[in-house]
Protein backbone atom coordinates (compact mmCIF):
# COMPACT_ATOMS: atom_id res chain seq x y z
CA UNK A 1 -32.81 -23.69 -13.38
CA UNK A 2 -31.60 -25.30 -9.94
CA UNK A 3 -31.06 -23.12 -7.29
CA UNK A 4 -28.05 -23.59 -4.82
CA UNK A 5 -27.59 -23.12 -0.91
CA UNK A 6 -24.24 -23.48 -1.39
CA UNK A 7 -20.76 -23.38 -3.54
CA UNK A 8 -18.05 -26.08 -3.87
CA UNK A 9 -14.54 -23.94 -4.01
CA UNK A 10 -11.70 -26.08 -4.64
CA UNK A 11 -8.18 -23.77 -4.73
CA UNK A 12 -5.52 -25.44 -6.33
CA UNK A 13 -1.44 -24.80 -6.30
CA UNK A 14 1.11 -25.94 -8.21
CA UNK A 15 1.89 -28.98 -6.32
CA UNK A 16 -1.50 -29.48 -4.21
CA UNK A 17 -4.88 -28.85 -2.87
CA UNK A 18 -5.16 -25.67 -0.61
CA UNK A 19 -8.27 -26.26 0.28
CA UNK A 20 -11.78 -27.98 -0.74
CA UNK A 21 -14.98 -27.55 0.56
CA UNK A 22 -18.35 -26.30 0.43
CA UNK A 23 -18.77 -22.47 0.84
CA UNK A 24 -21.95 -19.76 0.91
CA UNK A 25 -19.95 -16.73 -0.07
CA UNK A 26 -16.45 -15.48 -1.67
CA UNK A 27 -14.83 -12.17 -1.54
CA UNK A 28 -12.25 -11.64 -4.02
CA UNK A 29 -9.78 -9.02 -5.49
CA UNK A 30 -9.34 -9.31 -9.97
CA UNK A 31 -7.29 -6.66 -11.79
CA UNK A 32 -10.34 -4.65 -12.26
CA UNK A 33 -11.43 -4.56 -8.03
CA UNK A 34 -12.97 -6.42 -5.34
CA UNK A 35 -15.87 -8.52 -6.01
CA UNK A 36 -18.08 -11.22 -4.32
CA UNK A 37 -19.81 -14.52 -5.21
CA UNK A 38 -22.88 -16.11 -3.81
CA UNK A 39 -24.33 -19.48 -4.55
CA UNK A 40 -26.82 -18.85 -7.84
CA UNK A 41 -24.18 -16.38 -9.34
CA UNK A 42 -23.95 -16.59 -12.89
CA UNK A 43 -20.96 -18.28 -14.73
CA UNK A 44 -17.92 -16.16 -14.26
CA UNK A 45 -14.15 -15.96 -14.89
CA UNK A 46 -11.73 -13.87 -13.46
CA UNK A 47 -8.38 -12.83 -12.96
CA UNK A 48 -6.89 -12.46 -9.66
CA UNK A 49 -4.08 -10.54 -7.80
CA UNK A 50 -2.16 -10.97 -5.28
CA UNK A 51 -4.93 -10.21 -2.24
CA UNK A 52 -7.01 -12.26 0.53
CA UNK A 53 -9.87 -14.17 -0.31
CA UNK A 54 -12.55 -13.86 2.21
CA UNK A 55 -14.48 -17.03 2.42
CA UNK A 56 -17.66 -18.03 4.33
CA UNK A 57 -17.97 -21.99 4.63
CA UNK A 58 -21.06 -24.12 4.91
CA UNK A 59 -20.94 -23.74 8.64
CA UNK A 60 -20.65 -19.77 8.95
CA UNK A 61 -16.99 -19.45 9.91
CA UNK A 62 -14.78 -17.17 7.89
CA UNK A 63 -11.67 -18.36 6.22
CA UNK A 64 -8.58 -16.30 4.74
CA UNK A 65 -6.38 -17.01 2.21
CA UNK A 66 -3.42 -15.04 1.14
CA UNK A 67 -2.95 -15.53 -2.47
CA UNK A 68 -0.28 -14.82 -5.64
CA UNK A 69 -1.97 -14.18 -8.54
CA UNK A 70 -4.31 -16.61 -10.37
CA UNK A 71 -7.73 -17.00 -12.27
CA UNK A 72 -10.92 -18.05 -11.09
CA UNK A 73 -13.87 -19.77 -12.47
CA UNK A 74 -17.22 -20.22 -11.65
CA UNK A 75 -19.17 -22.48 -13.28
CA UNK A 76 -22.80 -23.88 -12.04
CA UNK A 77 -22.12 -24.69 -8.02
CA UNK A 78 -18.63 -25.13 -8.69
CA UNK A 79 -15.81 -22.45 -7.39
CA UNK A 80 -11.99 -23.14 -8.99
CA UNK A 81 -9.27 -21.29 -8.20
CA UNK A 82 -5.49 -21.89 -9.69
CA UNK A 83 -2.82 -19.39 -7.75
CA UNK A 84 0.90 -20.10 -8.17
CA UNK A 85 0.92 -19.72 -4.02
CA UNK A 86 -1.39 -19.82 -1.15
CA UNK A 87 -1.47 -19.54 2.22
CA UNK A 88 -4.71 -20.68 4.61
CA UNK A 89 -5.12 -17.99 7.84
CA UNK A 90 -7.43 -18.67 10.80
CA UNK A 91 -7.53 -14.67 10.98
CA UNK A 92 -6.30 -11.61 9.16
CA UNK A 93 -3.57 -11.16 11.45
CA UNK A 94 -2.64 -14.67 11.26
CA UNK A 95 -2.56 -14.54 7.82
CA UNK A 96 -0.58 -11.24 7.53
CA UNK A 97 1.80 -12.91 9.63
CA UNK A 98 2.42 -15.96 7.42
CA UNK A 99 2.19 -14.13 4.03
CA UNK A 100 4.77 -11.94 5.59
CA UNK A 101 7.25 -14.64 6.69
CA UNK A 102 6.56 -17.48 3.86
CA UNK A 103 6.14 -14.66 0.77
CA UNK A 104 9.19 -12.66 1.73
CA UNK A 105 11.32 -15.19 2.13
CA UNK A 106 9.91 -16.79 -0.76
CA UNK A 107 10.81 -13.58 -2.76
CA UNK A 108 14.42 -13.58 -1.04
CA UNK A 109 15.15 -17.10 -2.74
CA UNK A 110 13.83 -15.27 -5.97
CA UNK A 111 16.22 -12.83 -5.78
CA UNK A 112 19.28 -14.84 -5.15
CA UNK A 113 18.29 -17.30 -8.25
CA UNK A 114 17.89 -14.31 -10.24
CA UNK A 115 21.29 -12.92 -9.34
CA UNK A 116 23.11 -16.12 -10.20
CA UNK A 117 21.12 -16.88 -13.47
CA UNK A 118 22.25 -13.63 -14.44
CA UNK A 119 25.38 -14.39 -13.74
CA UNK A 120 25.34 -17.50 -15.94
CA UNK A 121 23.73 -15.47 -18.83
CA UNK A 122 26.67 -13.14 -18.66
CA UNK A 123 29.57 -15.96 -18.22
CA UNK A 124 27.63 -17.57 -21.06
CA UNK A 125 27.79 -14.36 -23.27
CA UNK A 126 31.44 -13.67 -22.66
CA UNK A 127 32.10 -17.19 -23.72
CA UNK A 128 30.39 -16.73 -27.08
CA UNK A 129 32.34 -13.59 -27.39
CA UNK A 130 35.43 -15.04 -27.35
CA UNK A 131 34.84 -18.33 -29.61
CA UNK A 132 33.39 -15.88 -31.93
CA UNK A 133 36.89 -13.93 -31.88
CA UNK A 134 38.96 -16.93 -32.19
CA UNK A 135 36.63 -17.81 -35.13
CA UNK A 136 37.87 -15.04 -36.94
């Protein structure tokens, strides 16, 4: 069995790389509560919610990411974790400051295409409605 100094995380979006790098510890939240990885860990897989990961990189400086929900896996040295957003902080209040603005608006936008999809779905429906009465 090797032993490791170190992890490579890679987190991963939709459309990108959030970040890549090598890293000696992870703090994360799953469905089931916080938990934390060092190098050596055994294989794992977990959910995530929507939380901060706490990262320590190769050099000793802490890193933040506010992140949706996603999985991660560990496997070997190797760190991977898929989140539908992310957002990289310098500090916590940083970060609560950009989750707050880029999330929320984020979430606005939701709700607006939400509103007019429903609004299609119930055009749509009244349209059936009536070629099903002139059908008959």
């Amino acid at each position: 069995m090797s032993r490791h100094d170190s992890m490579h995380l890679i987190i991963q979006l939709p459309l990108g790389i959030l970040y890549e790098g090598d890293i000696s510890r992870l703090n994360a939240t799953a469905s089931a509560g916080s938990f934390g990885i060092l190098p050596n860990h055994v294989d794992y897989l977990s959910d995530l919610v929507p939380s901060v990961l706490a990262v320590i990189d190769s050099a000793g400086d802490e890193l933040y990411f506010g992140i949706d929900e996603g999985m991660l896996v560990k496997r070997a040295n190797q760190v991977s974790i898929i989140t539908h957003r992310g957002i990289k902080g310098d500090s916590l209040s940083q970060l609560h400051e950009q989750v707050t603005q880029n999330f929320l608006e984020l979430t606005d936008t939701e709700r607006v295409a939400r509103s007019a999809l429903s609004r299609l779905e119930a055009d749509m429906v009244r349209r059936f409605s009536k070629l099903q009465r002139g059908a008959l």
